[in-house]
PDB file of N, CA and C in Angstrom:
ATOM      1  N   UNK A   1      74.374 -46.446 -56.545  1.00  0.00           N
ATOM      2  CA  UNK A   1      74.155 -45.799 -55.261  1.00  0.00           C
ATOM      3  C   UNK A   1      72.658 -45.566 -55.079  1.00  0.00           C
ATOM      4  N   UNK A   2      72.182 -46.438 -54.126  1.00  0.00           N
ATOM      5  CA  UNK A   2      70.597 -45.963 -53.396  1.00  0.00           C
ATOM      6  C   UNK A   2      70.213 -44.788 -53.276  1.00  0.00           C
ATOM      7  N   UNK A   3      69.575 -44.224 -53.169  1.00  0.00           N
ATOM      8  CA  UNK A   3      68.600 -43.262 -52.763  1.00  0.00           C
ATOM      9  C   UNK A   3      69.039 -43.182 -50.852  1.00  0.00           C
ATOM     10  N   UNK A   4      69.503 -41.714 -50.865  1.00  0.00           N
ATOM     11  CA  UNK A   4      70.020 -41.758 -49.579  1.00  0.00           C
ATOM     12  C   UNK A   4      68.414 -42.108 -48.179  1.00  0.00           C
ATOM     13  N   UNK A   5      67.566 -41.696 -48.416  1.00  0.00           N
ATOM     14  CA  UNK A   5      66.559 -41.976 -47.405  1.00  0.00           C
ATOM     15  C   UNK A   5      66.164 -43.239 -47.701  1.00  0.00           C
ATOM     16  N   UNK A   6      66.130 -43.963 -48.885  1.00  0.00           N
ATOM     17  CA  UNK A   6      66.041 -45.835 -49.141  1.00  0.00           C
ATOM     18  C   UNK A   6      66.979 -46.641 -49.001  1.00  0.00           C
ATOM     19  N   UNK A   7      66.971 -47.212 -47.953  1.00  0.00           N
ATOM     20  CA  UNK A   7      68.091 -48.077 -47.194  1.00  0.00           C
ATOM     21  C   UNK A   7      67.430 -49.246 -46.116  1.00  0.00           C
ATOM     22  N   UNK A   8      68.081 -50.164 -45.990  1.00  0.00           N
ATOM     23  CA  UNK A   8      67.579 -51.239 -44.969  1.00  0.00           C
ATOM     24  C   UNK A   8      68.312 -50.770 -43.752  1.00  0.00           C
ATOM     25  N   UNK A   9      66.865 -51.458 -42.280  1.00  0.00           N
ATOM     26  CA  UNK A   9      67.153 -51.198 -41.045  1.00  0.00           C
ATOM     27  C   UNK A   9      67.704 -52.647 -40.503  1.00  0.00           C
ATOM     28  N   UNK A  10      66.897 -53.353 -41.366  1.00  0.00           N
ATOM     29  CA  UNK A  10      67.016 -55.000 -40.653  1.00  0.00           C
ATOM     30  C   UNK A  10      65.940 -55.947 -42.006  1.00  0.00           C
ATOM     31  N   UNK A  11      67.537 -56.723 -41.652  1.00  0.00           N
ATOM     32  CA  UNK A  11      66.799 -57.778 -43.063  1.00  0.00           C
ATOM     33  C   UNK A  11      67.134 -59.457 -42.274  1.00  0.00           C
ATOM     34  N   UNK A  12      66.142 -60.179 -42.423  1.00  0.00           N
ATOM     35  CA  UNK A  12      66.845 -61.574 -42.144  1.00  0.00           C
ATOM     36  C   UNK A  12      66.869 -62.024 -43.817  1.00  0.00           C
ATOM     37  N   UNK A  13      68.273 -62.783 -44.014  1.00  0.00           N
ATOM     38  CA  UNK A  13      68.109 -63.645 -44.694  1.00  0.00           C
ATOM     39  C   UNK A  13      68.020 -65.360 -44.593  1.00  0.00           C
ATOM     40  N   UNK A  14      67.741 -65.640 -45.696  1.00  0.00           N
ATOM     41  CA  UNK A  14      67.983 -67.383 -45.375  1.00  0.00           C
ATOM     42  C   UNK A  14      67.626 -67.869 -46.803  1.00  0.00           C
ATOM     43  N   UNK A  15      67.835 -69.366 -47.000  1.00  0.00           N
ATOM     44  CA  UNK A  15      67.539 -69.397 -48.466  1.00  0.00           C
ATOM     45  C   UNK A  15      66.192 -69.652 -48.379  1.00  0.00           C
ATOM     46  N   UNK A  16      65.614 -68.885 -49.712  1.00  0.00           N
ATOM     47  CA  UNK A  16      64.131 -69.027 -49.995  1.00  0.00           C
ATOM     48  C   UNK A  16      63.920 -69.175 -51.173  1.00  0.00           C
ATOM     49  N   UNK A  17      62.943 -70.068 -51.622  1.00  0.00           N
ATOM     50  CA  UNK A  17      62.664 -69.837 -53.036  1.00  0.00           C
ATOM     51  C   UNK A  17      61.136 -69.124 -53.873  1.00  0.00           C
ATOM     52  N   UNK A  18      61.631 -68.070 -54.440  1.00  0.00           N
ATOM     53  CA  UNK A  18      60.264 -67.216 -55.166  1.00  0.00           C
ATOM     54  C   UNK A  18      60.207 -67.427 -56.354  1.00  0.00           C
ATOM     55  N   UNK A  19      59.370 -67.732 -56.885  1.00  0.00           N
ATOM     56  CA  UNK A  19      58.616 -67.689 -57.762  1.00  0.00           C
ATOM     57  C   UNK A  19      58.399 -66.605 -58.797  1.00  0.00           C
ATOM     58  N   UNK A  20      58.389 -66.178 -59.867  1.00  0.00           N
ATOM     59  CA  UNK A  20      58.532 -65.292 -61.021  1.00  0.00           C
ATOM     60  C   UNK A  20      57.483 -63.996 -60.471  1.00  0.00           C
ATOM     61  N   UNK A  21      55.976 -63.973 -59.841  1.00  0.00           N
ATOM     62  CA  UNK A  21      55.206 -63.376 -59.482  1.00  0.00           C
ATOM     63  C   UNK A  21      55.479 -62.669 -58.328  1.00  0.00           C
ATOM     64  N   UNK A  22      56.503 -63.634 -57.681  1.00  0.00           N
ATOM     65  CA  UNK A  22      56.945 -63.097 -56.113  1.00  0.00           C
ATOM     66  C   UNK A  22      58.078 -62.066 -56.162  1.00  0.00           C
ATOM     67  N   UNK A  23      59.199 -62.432 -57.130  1.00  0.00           N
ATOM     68  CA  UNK A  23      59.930 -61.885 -57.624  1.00  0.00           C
ATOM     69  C   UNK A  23      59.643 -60.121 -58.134  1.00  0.00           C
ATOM     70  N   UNK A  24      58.553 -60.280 -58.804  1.00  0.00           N
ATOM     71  CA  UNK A  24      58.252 -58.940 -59.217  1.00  0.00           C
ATOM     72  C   UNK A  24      57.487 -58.564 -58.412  1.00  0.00           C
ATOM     73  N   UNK A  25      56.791 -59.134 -57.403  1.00  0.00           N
ATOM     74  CA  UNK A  25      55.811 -58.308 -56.067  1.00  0.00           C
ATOM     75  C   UNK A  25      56.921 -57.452 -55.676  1.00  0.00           C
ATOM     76  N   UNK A  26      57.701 -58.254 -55.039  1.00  0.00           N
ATOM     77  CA  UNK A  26      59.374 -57.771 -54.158  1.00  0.00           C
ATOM     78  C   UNK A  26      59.742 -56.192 -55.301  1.00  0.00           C
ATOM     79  N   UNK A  27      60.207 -56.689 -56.188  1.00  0.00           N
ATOM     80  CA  UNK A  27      60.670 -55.474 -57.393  1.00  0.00           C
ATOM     81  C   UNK A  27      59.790 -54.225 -57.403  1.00  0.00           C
ATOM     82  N   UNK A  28      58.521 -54.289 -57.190  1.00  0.00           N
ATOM     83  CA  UNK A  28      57.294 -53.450 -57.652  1.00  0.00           C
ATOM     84  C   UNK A  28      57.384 -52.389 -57.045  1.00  0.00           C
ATOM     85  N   UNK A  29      56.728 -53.217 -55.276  1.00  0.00           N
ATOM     86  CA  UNK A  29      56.722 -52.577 -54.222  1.00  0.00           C
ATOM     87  C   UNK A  29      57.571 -52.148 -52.948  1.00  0.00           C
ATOM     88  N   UNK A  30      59.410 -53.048 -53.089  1.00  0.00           N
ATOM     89  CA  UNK A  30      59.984 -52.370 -52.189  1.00  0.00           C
ATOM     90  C   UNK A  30      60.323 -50.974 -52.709  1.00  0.00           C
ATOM     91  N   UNK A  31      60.068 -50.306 -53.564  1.00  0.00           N
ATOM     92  CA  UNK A  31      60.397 -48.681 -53.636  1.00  0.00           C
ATOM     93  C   UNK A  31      59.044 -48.015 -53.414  1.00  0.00           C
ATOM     94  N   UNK A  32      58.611 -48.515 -53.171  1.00  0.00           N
ATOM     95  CA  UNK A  32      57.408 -47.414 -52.146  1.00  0.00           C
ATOM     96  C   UNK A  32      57.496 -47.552 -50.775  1.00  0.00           C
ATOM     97  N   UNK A  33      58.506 -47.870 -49.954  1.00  0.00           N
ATOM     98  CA  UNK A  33      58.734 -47.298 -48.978  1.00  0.00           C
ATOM     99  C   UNK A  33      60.321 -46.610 -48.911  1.00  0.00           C
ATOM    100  N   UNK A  34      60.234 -45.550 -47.886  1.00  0.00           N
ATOM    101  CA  UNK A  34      61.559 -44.790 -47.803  1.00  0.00           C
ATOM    102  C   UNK A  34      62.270 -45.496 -46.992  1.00  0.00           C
ATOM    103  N   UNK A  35      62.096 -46.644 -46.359  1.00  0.00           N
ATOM    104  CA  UNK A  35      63.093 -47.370 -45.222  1.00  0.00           C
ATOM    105  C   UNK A  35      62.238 -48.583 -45.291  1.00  0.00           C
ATOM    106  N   UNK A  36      62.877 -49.895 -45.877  1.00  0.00           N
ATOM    107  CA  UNK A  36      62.491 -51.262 -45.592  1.00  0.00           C
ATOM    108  C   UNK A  36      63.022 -51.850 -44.199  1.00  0.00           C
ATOM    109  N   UNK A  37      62.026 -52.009 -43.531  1.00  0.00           N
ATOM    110  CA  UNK A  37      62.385 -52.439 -42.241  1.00  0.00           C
ATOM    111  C   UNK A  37      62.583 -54.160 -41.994  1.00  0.00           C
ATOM    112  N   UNK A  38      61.868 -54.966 -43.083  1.00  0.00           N
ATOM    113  CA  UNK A  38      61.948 -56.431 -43.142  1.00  0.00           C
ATOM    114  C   UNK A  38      60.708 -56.794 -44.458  1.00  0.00           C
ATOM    115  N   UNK A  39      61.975 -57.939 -45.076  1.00  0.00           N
ATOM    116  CA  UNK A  39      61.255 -58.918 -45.899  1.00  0.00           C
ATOM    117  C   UNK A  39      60.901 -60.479 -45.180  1.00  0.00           C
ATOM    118  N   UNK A  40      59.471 -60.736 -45.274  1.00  0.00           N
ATOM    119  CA  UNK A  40      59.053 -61.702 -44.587  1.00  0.00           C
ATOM    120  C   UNK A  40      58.442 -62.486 -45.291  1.00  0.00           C
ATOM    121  N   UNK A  41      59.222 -63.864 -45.111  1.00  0.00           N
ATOM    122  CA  UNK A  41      58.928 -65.072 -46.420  1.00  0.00           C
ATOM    123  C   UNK A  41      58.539 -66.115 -45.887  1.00  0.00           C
ATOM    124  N   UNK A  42      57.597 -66.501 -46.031  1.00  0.00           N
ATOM    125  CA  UNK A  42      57.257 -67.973 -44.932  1.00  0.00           C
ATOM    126  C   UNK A  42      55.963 -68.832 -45.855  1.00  0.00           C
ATOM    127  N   UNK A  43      55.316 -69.523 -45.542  1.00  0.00           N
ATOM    128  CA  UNK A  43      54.443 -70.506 -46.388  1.00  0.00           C
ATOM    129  C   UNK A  43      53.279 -69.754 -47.039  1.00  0.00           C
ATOM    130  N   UNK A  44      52.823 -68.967 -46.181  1.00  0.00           N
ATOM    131  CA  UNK A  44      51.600 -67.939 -46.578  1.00  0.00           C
ATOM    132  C   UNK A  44      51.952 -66.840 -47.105  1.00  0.00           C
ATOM    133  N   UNK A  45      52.777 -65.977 -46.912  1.00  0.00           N
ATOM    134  CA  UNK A  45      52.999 -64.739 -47.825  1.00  0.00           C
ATOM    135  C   UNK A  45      54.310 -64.505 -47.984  1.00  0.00           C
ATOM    136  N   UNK A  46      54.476 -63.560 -48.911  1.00  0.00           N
ATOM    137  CA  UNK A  46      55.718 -62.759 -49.134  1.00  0.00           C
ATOM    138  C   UNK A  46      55.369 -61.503 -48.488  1.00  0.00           C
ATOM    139  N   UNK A  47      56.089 -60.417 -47.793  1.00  0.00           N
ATOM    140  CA  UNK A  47      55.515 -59.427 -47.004  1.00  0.00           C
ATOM    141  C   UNK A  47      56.968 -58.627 -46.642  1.00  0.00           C
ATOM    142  N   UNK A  48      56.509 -57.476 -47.729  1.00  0.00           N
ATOM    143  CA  UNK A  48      57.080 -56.468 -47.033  1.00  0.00           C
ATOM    144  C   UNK A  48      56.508 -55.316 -46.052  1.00  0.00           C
ATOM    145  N   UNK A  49      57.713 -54.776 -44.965  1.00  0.00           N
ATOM    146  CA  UNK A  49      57.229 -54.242 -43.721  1.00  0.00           C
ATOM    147  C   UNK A  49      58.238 -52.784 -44.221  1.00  0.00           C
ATOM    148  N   UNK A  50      57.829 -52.014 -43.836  1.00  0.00           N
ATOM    149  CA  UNK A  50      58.914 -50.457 -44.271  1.00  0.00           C
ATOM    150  C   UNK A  50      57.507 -49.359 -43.163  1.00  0.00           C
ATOM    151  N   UNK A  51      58.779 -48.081 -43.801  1.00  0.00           N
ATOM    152  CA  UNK A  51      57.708 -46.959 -43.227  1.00  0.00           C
ATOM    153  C   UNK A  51      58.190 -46.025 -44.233  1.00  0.00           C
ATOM    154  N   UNK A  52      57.040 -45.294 -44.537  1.00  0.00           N
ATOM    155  CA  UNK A  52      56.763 -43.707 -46.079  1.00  0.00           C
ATOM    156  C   UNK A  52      55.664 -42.942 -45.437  1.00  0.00           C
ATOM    157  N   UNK A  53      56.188 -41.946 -46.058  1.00  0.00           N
ATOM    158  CA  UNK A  53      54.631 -40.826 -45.423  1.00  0.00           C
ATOM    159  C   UNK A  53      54.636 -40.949 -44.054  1.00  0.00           C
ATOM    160  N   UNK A  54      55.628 -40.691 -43.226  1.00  0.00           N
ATOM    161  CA  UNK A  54      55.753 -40.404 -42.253  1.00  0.00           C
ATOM    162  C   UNK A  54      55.148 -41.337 -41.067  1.00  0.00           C
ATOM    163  N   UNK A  55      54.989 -42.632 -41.733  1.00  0.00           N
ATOM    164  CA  UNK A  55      54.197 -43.528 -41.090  1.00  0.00           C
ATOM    165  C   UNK A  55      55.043 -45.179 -41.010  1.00  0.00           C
ATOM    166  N   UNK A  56      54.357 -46.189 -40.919  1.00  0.00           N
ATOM    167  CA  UNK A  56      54.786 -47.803 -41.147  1.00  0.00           C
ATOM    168  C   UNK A  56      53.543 -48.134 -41.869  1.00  0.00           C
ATOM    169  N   UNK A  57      53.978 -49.311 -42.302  1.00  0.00           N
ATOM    170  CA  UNK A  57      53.143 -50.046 -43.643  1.00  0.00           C
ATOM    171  C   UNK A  57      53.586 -51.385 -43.834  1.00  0.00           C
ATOM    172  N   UNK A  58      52.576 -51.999 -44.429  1.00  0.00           N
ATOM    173  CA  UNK A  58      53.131 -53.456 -45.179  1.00  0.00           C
ATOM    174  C   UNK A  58      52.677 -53.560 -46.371  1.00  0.00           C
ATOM    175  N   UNK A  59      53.298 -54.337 -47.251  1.00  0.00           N
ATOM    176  CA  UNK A  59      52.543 -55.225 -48.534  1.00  0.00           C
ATOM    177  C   UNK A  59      52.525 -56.243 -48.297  1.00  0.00           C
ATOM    178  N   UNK A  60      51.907 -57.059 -48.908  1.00  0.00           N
ATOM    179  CA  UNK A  60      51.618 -58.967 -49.086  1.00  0.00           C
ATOM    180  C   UNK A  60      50.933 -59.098 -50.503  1.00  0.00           C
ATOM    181  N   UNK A  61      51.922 -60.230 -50.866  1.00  0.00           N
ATOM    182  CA  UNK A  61      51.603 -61.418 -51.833  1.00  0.00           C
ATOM    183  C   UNK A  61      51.128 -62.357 -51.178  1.00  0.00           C
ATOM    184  N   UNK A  62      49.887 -63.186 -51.650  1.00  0.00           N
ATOM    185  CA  UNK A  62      49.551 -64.263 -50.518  1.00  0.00           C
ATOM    186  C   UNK A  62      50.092 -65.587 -51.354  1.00  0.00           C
ATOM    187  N   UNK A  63      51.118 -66.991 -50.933  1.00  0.00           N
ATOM    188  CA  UNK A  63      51.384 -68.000 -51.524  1.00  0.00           C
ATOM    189  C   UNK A  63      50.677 -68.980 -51.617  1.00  0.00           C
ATOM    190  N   UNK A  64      49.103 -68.686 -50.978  1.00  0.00           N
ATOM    191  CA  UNK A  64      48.190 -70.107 -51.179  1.00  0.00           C
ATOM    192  C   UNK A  64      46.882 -69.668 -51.421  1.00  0.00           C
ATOM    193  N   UNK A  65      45.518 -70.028 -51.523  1.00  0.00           N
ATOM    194  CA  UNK A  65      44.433 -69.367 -51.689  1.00  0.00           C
ATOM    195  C   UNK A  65      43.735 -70.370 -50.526  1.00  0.00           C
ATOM    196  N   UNK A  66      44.164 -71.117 -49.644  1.00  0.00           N
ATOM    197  CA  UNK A  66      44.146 -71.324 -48.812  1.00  0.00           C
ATOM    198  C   UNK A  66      43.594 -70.611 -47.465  1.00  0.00           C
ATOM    199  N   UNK A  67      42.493 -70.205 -47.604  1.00  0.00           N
ATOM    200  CA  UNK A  67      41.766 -69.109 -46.388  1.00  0.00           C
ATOM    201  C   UNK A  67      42.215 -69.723 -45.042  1.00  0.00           C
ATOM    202  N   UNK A  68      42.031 -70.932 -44.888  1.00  0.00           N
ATOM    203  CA  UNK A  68      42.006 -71.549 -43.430  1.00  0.00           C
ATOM    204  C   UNK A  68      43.542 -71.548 -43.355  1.00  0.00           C
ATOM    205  N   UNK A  69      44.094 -71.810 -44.211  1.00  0.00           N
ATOM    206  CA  UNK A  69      46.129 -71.356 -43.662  1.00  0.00           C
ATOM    207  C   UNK A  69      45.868 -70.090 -43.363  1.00  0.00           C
ATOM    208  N   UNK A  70      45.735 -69.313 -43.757  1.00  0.00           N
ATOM    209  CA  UNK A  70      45.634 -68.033 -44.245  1.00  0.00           C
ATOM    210  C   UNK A  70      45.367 -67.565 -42.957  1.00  0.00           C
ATOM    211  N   UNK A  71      43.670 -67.868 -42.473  1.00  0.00           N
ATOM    212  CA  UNK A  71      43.265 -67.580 -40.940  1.00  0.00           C
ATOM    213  C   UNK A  71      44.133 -67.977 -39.838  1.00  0.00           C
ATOM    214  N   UNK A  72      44.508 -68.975 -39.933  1.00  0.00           N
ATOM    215  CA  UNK A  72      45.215 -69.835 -38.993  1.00  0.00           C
ATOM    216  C   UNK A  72      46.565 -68.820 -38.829  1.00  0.00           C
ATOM    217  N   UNK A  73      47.276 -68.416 -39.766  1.00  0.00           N
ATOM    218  CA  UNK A  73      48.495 -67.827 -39.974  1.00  0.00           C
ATOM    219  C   UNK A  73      48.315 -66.329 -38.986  1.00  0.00           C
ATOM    220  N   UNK A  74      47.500 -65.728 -39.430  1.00  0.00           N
ATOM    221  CA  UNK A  74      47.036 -64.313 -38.827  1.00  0.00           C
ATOM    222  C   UNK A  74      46.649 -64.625 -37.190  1.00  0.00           C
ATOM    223  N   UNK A  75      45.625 -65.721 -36.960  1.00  0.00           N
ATOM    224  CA  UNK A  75      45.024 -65.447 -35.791  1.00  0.00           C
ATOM    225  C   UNK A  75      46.372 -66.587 -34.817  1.00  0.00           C
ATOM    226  N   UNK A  76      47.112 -66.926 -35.110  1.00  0.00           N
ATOM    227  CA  UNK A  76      48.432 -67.456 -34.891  1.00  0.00           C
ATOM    228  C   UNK A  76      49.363 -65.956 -33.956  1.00  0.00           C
ATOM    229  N   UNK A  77      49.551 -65.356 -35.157  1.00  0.00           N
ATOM    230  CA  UNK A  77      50.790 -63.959 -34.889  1.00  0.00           C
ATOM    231  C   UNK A  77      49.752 -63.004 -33.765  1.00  0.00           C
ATOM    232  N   UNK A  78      47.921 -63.359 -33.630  1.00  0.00           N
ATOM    233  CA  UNK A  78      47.563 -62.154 -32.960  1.00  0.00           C
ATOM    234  C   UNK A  78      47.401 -62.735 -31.347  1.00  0.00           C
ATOM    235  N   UNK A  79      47.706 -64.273 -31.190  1.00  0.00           N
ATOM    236  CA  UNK A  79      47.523 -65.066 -30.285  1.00  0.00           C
ATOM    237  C   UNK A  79      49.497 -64.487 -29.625  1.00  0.00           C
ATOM    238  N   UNK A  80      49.990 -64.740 -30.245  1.00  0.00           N
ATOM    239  CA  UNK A  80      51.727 -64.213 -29.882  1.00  0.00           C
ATOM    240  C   UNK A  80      51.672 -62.948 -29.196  1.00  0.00           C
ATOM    241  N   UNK A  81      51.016 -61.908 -30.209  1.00  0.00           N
ATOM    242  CA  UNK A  81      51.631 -60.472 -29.938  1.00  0.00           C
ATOM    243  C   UNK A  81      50.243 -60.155 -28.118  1.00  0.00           C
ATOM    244  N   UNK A  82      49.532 -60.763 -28.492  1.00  0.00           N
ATOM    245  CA  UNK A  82      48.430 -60.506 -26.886  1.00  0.00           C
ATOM    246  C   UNK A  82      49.291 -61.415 -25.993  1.00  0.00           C
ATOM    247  N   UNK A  83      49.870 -62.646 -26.076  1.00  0.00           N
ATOM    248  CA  UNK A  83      50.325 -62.882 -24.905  1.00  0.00           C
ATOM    249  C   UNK A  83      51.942 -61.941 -24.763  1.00  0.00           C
ATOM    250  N   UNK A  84      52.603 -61.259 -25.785  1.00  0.00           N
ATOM    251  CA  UNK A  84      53.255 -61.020 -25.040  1.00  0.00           C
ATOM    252  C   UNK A  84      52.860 -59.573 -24.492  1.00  0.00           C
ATOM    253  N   UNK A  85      51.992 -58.694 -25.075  1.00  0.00           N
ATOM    254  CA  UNK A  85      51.462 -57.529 -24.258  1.00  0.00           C
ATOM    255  C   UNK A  85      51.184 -58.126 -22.819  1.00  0.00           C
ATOM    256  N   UNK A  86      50.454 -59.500 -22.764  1.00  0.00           N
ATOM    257  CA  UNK A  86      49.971 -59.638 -21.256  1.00  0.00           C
ATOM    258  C   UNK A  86      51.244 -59.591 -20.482  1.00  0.00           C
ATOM    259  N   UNK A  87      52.361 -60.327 -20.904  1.00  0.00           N
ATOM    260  CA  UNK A  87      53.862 -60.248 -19.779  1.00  0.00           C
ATOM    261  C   UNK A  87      54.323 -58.786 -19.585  1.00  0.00           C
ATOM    262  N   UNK A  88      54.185 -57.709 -20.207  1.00  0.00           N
ATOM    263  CA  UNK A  88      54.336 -56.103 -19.858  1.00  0.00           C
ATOM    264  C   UNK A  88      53.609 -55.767 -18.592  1.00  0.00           C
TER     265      UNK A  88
END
């Protein structure tokens, strides 16, 4: 039995494959938040999203040392989230 305030809000799954390092990122750090809100697995990171301390938060493992994925990946999600503020 969990920890009644540590519980999931929303999880996607799908098959993924991690790696021994990724594995224990996941293990380490999902108990430092009081509510995991999403695990996010894709080419560039492993990334957990939750909220503790009365706040929201993330962690990241990064899967490449790859800066220009890396940039590309970030300035990608900040190109998304401005156009959809502009449709509000």
């Amino acid at each position: 039995m969990s920890h009644p305030l540590w519980y999931t809000v929303r999880m996607r799954m799908k098959n993924i494959e991690l790696n021994k390092e990724e594995q224990e990122f996941i293990a380490e750090n999902i108990t430092r938040f009081d509510v995991v809100t999403e695990i996010e697995v894709n080419d560039i990171e492993v990334r957990i999203h939750g909220k503790h301390f009365g706040g929201v938060g993330s962690a990241a493992i990064y899967r490449t040392n790859d800066m220009a994925k890396i940039w590309k990946h970030s300035t990608d999600k900040i190109k998304k989230i401005e156009k959809n503020l502009a449709r509000m």
